[in-house]
Each structure stands twice: as structure tokens, then as C-alpha cells.
N, C-alpha and C. Protein backbone atom coordinates (compact mmCIF):
# COMPACT_ATOMS: atom_id res chain seq x y z
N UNK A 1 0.83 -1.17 0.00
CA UNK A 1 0.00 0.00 0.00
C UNK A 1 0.88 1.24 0.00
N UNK A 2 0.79 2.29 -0.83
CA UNK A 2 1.77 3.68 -1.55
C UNK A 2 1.48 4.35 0.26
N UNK A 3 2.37 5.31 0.02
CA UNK A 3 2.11 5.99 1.73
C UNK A 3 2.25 5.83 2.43
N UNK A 4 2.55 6.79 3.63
CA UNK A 4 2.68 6.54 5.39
C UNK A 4 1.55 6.67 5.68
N UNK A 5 1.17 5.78 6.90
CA UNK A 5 -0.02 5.86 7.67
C UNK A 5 0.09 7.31 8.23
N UNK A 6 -1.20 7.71 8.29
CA UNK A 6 -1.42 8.76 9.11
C UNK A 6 -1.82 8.25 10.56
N UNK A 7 -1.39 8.95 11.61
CA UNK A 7 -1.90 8.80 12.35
C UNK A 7 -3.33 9.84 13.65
N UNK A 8 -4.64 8.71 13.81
CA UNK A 8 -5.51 8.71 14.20
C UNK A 8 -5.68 9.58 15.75
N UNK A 9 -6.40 11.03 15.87
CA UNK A 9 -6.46 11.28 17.04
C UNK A 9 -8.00 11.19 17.86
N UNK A 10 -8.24 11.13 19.29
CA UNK A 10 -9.53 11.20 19.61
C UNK A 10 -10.14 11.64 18.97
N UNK A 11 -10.13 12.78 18.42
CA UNK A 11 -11.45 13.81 17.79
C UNK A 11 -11.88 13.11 16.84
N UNK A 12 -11.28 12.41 15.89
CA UNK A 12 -11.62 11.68 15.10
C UNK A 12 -12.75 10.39 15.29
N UNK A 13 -12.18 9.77 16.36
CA UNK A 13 -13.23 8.46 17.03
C UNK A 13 -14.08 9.22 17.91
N UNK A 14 -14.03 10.53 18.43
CA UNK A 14 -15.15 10.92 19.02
C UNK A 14 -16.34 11.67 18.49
N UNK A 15 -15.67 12.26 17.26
CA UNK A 15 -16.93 13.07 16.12
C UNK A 15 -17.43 11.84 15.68
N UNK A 16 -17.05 10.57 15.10
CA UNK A 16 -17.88 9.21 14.36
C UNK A 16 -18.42 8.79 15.47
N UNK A 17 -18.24 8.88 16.50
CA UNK A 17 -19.47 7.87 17.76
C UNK A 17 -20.46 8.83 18.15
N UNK A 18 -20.29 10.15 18.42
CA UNK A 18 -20.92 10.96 18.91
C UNK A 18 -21.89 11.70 17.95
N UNK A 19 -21.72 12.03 16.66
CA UNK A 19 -22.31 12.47 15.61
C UNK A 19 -22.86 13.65 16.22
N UNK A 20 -21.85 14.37 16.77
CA UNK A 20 -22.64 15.71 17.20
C UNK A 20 -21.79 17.06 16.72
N UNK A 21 -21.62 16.61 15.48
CA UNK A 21 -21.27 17.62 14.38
C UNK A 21 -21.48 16.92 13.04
N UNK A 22 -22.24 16.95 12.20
CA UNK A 22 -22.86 16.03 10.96
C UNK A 22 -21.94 16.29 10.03
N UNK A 23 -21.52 17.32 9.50
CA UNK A 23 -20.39 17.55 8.94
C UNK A 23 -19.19 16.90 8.83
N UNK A 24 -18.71 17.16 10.08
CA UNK A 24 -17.21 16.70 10.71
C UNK A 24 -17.25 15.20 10.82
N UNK A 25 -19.06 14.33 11.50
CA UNK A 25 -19.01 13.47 11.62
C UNK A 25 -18.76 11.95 10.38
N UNK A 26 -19.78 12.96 9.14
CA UNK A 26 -19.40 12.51 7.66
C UNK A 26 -17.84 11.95 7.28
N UNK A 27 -17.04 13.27 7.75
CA UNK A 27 -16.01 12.63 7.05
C UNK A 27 -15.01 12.18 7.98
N UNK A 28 -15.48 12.21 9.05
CA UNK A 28 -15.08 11.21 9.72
C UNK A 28 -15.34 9.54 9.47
N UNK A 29 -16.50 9.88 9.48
CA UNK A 29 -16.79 8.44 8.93
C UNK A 29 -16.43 7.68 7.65
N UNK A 30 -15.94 8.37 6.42
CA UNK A 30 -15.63 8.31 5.15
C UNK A 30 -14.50 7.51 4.89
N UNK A 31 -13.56 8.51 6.82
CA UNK A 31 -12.05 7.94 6.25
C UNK A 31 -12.35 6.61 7.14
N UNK A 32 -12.70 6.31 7.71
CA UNK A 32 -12.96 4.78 8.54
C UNK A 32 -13.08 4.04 7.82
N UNK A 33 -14.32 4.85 6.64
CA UNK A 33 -14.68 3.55 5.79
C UNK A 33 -13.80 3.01 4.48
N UNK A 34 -12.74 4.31 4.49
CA UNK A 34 -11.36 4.14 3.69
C UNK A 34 -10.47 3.13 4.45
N UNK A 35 -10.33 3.31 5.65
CA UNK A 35 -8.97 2.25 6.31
C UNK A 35 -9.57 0.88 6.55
N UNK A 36 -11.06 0.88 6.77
CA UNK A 36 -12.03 -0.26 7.02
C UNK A 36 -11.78 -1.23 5.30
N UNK A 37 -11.61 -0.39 4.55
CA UNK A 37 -11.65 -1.11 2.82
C UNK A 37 -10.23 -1.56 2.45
N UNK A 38 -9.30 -0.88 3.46
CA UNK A 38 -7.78 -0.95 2.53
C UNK A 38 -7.37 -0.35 1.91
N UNK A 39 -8.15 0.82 1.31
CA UNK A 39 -7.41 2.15 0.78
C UNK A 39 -6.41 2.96 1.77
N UNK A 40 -7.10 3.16 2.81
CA UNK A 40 -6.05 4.05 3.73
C UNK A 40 -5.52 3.75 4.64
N UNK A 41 -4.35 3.61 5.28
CA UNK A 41 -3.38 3.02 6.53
C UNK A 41 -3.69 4.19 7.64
N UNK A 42 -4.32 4.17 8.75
CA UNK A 42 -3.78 4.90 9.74
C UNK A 42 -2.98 3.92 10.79
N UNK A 43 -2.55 4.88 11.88
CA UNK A 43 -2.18 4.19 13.22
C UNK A 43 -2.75 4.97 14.36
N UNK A 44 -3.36 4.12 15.10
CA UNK A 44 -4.48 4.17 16.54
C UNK A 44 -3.56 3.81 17.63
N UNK A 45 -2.38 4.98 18.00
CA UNK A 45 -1.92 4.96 19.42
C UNK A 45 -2.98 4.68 20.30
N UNK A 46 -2.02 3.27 21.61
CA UNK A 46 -3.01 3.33 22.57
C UNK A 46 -3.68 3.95 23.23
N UNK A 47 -2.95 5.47 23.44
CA UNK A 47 -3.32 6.55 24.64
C UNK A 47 -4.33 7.26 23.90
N UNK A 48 -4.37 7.12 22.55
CA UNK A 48 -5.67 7.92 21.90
C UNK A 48 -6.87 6.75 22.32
N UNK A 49 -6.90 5.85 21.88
CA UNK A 49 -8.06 4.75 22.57
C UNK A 49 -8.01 5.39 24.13
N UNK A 50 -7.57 4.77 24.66
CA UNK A 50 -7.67 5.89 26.30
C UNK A 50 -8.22 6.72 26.44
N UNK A 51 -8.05 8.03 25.86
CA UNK A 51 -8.36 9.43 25.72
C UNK A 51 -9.63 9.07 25.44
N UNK A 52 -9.79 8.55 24.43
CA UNK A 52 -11.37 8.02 23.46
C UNK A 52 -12.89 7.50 25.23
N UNK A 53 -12.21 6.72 25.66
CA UNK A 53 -12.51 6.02 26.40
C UNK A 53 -12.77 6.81 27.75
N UNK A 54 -11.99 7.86 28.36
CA UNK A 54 -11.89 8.79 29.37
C UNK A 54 -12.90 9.40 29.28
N UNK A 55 -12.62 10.32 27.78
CA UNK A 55 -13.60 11.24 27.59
C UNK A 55 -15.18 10.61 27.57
N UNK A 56 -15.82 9.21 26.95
CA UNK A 56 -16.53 9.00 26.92
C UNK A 56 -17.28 8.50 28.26
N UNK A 57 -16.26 8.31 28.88
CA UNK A 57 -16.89 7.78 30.46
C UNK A 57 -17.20 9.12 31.32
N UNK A 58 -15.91 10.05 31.38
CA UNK A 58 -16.40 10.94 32.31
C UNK A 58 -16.66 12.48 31.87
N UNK A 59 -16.58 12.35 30.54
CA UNK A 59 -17.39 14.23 29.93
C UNK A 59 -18.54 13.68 29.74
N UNK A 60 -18.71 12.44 29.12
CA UNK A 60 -20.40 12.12 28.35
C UNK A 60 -21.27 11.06 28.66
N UNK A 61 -20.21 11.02 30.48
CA UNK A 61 -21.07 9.87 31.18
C UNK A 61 -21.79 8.83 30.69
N UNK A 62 -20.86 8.54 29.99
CA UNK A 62 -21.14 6.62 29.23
C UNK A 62 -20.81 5.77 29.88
N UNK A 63 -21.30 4.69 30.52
CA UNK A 63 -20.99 3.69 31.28
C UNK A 63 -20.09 2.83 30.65
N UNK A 64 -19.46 2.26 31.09
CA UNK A 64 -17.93 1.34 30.35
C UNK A 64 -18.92 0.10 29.30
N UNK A 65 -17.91 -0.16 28.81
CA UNK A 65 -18.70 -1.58 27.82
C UNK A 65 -18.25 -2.78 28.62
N UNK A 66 -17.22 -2.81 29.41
CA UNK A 66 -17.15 -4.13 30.17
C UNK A 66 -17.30 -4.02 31.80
């Protein structure tokens, strides 16, 4: 695959779960569905999953998944 991965920050996994910008959330979702197909390489540092996960538990009071 041509290219360096880009790499993936919260805002990204938090505009596609949250969809509380339709815009932003679109193409957020676009490029997912690019790295989801094999067109596009990113890389998902752990501490961004973390961050992802923080923020969703204690700004938007989401209860954990496990």
C-alpha cells in the first residue's frame, strides 16, 4: 500500500461515535470507511483509545462496555 499511515487522534473516534457535528461526523466516517476497505493506513496509538474512552466515560457519562 503507496504511503505513510497517518496517524488517528480522539477527535476523530469521538466526532464518528458521537455524531454531534454532521459535517465533521461525515467525514469522519468516510475515512474509517477508507482504512475499514484498505485504501487508507492509519495508526491508533493506545493513549488515543484511552483518551477516546476517558472522555466518553467521564465528559459524556457513558458507562464502560465491560
Amino acid at each position: 500500500m503507496p504511503g505513510k499511515a497517518k496517524t488517528i487522534d480522539a477527535k476523530i473516534i469521538l466526532r464518528f461515535l458521537l455524531n454531534d457535528n454532521e459535517e465533521k461526523a461525515e467525514r469522519c466516517s468516510a475515512l474509517l470507511q477508507r482504512v475499514e476497505s484498505g485504501a487508507e493506513q492509519v495508526f491508533l496509538p493506545d493513549l488515543v483509545i484511552a483518551d477516546v474512552v476517558w472522555t466518553l466515560e467521564k465528559f459524556y457519562r457513558q458507562p464502560p462496555l465491560l
